[in-house]
Protein backbone atom coordinates (compact mmCIF):
# COMPACT_ATOMS: atom_id res chain seq x y z
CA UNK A 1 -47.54 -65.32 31.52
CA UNK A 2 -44.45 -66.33 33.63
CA UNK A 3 -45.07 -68.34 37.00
CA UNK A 4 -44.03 -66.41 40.19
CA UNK A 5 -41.96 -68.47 42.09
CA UNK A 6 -42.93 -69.77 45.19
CA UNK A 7 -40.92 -70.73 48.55
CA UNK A 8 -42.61 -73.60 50.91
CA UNK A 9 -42.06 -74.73 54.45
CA UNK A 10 -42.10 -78.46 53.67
CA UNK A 11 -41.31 -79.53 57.09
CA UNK A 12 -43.93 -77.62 58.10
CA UNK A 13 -47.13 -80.04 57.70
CA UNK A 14 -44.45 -82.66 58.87
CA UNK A 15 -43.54 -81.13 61.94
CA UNK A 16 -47.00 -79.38 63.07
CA UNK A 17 -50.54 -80.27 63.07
CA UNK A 18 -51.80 -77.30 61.12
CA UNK A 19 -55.11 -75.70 62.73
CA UNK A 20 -55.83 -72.70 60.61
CA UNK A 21 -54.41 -70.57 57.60
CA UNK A 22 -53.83 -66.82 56.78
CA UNK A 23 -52.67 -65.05 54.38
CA UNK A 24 -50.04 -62.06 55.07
CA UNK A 25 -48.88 -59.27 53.20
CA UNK A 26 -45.29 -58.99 53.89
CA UNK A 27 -43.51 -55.74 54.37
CA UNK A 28 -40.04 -56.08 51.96
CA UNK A 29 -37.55 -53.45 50.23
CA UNK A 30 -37.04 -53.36 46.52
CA UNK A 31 -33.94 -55.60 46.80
CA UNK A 32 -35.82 -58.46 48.61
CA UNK A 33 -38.49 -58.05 45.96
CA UNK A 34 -36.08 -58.69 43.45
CA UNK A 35 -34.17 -61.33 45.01
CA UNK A 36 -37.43 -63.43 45.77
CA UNK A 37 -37.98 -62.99 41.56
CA UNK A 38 -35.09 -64.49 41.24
CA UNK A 39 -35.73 -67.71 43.36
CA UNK A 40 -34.04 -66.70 45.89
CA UNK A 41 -34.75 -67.12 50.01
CA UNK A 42 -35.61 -69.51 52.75
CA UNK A 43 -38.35 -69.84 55.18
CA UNK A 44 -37.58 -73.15 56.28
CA UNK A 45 -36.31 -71.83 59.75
CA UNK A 46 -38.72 -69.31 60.19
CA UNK A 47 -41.42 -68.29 62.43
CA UNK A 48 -44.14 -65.50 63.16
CA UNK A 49 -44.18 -63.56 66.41
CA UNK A 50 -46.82 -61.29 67.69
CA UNK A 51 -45.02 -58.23 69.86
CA UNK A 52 -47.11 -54.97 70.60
CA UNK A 53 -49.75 -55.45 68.51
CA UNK A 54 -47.65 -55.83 65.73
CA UNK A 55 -46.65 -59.35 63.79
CA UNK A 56 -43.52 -59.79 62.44
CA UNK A 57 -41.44 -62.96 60.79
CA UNK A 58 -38.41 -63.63 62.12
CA UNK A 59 -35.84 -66.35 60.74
CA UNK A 60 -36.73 -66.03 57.15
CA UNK A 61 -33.92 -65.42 55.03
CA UNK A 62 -33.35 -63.33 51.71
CA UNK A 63 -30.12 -63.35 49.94
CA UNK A 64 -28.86 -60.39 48.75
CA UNK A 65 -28.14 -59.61 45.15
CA UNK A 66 -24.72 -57.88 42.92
CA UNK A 67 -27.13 -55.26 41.46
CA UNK A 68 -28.81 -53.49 44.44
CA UNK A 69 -25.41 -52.33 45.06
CA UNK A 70 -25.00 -50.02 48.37
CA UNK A 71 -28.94 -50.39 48.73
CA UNK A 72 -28.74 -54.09 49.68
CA UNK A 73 -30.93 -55.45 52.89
CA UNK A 74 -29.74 -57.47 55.46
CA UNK A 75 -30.70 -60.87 54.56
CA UNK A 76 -31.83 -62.70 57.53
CA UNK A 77 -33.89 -59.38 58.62
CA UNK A 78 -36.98 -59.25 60.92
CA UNK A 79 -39.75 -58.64 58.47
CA UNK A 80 -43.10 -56.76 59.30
CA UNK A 81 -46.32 -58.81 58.50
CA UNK A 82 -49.52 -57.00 57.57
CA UNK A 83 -53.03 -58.46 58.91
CA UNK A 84 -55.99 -57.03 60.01
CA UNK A 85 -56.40 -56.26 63.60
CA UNK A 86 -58.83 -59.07 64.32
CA UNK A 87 -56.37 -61.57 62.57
CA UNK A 88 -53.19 -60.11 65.07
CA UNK A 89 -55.95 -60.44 68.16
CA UNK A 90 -56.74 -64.33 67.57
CA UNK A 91 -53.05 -64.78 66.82
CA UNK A 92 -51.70 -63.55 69.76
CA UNK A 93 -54.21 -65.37 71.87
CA UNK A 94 -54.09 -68.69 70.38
CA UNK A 95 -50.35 -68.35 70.89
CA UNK A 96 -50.54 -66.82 74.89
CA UNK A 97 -53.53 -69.08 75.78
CA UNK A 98 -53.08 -72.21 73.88
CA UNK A 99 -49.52 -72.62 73.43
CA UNK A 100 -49.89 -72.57 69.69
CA UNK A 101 -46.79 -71.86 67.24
CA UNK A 102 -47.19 -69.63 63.81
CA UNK A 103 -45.38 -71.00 61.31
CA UNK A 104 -44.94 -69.65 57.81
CA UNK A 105 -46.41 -72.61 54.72
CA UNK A 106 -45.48 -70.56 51.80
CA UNK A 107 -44.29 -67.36 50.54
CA UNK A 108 -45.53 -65.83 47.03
CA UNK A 109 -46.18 -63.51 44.62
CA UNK A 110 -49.55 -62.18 43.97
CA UNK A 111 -49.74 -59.43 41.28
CA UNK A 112 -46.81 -58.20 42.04
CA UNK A 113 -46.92 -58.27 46.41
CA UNK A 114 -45.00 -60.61 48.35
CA UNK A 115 -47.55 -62.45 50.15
CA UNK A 116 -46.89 -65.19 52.93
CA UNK A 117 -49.41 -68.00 53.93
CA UNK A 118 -48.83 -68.81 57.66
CA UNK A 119 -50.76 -71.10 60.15
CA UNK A 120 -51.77 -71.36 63.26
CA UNK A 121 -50.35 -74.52 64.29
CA UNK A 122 -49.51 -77.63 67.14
CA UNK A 123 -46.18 -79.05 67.16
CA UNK A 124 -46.16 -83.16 66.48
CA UNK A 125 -44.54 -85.56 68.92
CA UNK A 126 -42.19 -88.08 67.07
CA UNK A 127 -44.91 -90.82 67.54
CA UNK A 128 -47.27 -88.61 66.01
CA UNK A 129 -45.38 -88.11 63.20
CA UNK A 130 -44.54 -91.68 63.08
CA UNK A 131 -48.38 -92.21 62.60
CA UNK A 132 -49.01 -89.44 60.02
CA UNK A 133 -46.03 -91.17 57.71
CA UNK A 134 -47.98 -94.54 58.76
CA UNK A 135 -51.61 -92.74 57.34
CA UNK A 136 -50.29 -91.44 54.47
CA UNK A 137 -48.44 -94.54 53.15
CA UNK A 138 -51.22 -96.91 53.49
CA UNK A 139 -53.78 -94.02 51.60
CA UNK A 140 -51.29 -94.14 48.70
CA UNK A 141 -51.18 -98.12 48.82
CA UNK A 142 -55.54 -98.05 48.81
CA UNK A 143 -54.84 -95.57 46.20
CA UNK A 144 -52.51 -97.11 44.06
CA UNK A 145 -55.08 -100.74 44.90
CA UNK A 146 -57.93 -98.86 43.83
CA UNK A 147 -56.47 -97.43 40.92
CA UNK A 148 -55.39 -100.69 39.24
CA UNK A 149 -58.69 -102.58 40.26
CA UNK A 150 -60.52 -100.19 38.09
CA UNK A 151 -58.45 -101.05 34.70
């Protein structure tokens, strides 16, 4: 069985406090489909947007490929997300209401349909990320301290 690649947002838990997680299916053409199989894309720059009723990704980019030939897709198009109604609702609110951002964590293939994992999500100050870098490093150093104590 060959792995389906997979494209991450790394700056993503770097740059935002991540609140909550969904999984989209993502509305693509046959030529996206195939690029994405081929590693290809981006969705370090991107973002969701909520706009009548309707989410959608925007900044997300999907190079095109030689062999779609005159059927190729614009590669940095706006791409339709598909959620349940109830997922768009709390989306939209948490954005109008809160101030919240939705950012995309990972895009994917699950048998055989592009699928994106976005989050609802609070953008970090630079001392805040300051601390998390701070957190992390001394969890690895009790780690790697714990880890030799036991031998």
């Amino acid at each position: 069985m060959v792995k389906d690649r997979v494209l991450h947002n790394r700056r993503a838990r770097f740059d935002y406090e991540i609140l909550e997680t969904f999984e989209a299916g993502l509305v693509l053409q046959g030529s996206e489909i195939k690029s994405l199989r081929q590693g290809g894309g981006s969705i370090a720059e991107a973002y969701a947007r909520v706009r009548n009723g309707e989410a959608f990704l925007e900044g997300s980019s999907i190079p095109t490929i030689q062999e779609a030939s005159y059927n190729n897709h614009a590669p940095d198009r706006v791409r339709k997300l598909l959620l349940h109604r109830r997922q768009i609702d709390e989306l939209r609110i948490a954005v109008e209401r809160q101030g919240l951002t939705i950012v995309p964590l990972k895009l994917y293939l699950k048998e055989g349909r592009a699928k994106i994992e976005i989050a609802l999500a609070r953008g970090r100050k630079r001392h805040d990320k300051r601390r998390a870098v701070a957190e992390r490093e001394a969890k690895r150093e009790m780690d790697r301290a714990m880890k030799g104590r036991d031998r």
